[in-house]
PDB file of N, CA and C in Angstrom:
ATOM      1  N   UNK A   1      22.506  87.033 -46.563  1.00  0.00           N
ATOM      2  CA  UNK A   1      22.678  88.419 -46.225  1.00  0.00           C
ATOM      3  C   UNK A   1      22.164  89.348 -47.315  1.00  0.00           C
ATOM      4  N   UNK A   2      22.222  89.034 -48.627  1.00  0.00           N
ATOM      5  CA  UNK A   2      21.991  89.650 -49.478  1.00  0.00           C
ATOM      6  C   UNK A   2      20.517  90.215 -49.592  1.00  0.00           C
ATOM      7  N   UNK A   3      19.598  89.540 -48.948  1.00  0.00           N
ATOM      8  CA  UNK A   3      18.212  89.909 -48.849  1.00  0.00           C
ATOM      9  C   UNK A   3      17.984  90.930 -47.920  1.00  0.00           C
ATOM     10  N   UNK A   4      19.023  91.585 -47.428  1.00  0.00           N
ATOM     11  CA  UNK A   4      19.156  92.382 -46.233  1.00  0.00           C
ATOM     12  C   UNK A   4      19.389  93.899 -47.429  1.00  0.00           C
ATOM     13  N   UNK A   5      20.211  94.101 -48.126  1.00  0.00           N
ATOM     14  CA  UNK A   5      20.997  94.593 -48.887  1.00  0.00           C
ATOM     15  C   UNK A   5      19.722  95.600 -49.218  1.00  0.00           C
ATOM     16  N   UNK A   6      20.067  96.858 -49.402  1.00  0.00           N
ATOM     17  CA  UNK A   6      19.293  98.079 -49.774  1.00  0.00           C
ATOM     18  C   UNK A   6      19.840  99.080 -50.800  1.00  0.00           C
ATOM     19  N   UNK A   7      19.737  99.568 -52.014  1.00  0.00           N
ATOM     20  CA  UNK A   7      19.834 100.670 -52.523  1.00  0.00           C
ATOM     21  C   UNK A   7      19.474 101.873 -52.560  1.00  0.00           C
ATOM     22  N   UNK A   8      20.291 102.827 -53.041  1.00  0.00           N
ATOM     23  CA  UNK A   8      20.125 104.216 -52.598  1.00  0.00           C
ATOM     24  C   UNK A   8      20.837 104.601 -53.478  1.00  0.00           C
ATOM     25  N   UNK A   9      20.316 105.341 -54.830  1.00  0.00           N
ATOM     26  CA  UNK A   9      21.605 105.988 -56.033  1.00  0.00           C
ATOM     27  C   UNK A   9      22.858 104.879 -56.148  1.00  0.00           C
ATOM     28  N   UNK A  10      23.617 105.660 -55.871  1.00  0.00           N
ATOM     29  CA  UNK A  10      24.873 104.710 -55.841  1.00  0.00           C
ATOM     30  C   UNK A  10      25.717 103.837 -54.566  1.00  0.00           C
ATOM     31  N   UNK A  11      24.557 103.977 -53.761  1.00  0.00           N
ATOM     32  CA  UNK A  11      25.178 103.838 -52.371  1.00  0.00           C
ATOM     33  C   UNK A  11      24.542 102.114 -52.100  1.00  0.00           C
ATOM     34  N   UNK A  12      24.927 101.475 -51.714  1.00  0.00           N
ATOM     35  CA  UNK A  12      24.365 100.232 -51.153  1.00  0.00           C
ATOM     36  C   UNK A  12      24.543  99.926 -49.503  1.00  0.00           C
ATOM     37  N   UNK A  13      23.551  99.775 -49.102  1.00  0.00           N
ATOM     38  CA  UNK A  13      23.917  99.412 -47.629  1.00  0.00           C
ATOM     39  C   UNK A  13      23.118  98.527 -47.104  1.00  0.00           C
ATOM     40  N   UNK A  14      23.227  98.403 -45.644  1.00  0.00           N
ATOM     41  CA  UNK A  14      22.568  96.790 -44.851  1.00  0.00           C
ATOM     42  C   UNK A  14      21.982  97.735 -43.291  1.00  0.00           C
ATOM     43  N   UNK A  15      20.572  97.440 -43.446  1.00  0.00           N
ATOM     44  CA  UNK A  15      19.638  98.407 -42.268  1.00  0.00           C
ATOM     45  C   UNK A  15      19.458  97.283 -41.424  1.00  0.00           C
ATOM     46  N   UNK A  16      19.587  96.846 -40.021  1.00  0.00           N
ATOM     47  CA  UNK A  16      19.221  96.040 -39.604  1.00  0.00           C
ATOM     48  C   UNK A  16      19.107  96.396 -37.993  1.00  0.00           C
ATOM     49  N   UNK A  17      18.184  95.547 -36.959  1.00  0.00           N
ATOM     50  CA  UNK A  17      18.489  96.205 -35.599  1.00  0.00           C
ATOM     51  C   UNK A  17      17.586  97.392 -35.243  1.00  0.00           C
ATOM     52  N   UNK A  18      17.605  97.582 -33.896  1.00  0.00           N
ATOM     53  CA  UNK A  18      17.509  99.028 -33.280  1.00  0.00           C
ATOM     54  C   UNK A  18      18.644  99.690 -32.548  1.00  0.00           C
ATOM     55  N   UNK A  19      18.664 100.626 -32.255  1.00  0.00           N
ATOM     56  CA  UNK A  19      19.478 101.562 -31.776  1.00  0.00           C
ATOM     57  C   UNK A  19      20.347 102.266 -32.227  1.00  0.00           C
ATOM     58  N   UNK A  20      21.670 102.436 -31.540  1.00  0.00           N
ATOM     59  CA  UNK A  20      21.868 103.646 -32.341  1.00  0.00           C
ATOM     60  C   UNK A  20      22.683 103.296 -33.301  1.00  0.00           C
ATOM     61  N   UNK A  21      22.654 104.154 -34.132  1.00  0.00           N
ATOM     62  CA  UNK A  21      23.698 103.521 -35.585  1.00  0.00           C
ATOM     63  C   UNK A  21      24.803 103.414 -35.539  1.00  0.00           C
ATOM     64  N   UNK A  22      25.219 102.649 -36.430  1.00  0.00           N
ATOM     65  CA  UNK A  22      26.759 101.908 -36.347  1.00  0.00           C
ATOM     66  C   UNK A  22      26.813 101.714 -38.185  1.00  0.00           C
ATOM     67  N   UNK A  23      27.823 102.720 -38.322  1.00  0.00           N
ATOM     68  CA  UNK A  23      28.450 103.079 -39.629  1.00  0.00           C
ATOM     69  C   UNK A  23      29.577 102.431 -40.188  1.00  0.00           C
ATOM     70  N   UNK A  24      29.804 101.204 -41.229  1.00  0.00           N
ATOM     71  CA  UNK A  24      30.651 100.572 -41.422  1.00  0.00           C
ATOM     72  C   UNK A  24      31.508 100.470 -42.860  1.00  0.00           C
ATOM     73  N   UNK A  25      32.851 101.554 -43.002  1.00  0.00           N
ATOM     74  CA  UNK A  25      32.223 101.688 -44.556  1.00  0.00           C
ATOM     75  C   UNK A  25      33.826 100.701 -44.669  1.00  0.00           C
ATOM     76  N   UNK A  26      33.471 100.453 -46.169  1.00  0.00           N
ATOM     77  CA  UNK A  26      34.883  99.437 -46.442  1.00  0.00           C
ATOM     78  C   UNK A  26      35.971 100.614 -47.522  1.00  0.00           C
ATOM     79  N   UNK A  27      37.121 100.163 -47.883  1.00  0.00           N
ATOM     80  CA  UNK A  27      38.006 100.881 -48.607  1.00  0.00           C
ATOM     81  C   UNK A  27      37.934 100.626 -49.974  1.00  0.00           C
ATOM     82  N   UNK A  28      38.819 101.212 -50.870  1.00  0.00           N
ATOM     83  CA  UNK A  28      38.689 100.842 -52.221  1.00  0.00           C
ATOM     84  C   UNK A  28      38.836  99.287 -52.004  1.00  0.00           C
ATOM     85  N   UNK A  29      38.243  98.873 -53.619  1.00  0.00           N
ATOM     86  CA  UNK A  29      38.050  97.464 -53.360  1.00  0.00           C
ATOM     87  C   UNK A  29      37.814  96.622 -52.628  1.00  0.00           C
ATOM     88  N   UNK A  30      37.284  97.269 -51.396  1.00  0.00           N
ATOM     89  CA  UNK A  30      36.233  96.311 -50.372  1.00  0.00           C
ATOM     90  C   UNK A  30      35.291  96.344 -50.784  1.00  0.00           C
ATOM     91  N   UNK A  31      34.592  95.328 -50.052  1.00  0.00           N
ATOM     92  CA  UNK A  31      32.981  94.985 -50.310  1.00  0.00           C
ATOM     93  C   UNK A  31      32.262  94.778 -49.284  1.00  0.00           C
ATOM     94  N   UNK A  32      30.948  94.545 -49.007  1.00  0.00           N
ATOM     95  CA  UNK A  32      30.230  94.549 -47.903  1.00  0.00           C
ATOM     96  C   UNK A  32      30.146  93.162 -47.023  1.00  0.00           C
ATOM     97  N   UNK A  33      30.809  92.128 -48.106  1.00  0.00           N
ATOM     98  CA  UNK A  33      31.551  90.317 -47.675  1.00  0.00           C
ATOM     99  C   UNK A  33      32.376  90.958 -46.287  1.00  0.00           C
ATOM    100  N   UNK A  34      33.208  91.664 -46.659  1.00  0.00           N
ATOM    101  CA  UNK A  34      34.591  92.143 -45.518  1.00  0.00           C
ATOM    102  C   UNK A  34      33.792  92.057 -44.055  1.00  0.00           C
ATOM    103  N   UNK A  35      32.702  92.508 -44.172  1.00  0.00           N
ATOM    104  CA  UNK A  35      31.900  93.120 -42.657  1.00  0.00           C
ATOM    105  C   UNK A  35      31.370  91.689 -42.206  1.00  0.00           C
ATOM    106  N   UNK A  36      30.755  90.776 -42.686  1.00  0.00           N
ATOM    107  CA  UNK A  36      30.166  89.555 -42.493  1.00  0.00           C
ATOM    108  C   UNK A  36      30.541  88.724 -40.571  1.00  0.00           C
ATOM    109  N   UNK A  37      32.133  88.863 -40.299  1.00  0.00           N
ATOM    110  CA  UNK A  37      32.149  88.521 -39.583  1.00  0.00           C
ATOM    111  C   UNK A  37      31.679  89.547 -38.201  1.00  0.00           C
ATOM    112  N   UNK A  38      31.772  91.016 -38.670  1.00  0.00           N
ATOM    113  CA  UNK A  38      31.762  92.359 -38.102  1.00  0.00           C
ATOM    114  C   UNK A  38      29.939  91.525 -37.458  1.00  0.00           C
ATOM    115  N   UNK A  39      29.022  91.659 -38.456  1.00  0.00           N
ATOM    116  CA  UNK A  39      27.624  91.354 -38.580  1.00  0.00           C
ATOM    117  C   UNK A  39      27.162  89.772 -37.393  1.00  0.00           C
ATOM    118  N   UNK A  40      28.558  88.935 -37.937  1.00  0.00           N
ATOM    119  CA  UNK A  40      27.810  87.898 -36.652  1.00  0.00           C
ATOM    120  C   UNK A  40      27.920  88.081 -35.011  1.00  0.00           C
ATOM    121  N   UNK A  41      29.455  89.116 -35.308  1.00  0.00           N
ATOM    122  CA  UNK A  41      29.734  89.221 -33.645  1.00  0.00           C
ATOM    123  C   UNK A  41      28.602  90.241 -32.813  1.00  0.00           C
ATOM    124  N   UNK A  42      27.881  91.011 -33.630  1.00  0.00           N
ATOM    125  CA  UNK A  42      27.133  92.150 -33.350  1.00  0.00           C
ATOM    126  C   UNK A  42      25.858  91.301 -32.895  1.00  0.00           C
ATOM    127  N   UNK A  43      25.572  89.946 -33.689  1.00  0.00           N
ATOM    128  CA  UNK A  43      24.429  89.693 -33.761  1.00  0.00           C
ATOM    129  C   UNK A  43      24.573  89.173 -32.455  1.00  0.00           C
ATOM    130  N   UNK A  44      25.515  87.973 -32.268  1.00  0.00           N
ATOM    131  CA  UNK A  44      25.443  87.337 -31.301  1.00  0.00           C
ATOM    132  C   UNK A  44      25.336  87.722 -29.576  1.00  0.00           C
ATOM    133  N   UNK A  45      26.021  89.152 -29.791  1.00  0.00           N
ATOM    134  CA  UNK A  45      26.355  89.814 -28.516  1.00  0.00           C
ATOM    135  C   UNK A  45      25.596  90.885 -28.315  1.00  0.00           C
ATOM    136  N   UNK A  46      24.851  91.498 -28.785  1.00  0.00           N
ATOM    137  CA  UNK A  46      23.823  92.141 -28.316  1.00  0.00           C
ATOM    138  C   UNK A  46      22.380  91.483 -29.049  1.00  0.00           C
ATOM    139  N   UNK A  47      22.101  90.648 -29.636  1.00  0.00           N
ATOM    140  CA  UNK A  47      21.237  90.172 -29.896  1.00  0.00           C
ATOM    141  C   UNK A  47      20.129  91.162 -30.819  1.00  0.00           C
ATOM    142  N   UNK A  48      21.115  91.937 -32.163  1.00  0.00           N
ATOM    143  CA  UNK A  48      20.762  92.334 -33.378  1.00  0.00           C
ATOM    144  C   UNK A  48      20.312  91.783 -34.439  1.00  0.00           C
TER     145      UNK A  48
END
């Protein structure tokens, strides 16, 4: 996943897909690991 991973100042995020966006942010002391399972169900079911 990490090869997915993008910077921006201080911001890090994951661009992937078409359509419309889907904004996923985590809480203090989350990390972008937390979303991983978020990322397979998306993949599998609309085929992202």
């Amino acid at each position: 996943m990490l090869s997915r991973l993008k910077e921006e100042g201080e911001f890090h995020y994951v661009e992937e897909g078409d359509g419309p966006v889907l904004i996923l942010l985590h809480g203090l002391f989350g990390a972008l690991s937390n979303f991983e399972t978020a990322f397979s169900t998306l993949q599998s079911s609309t085929g992202w």
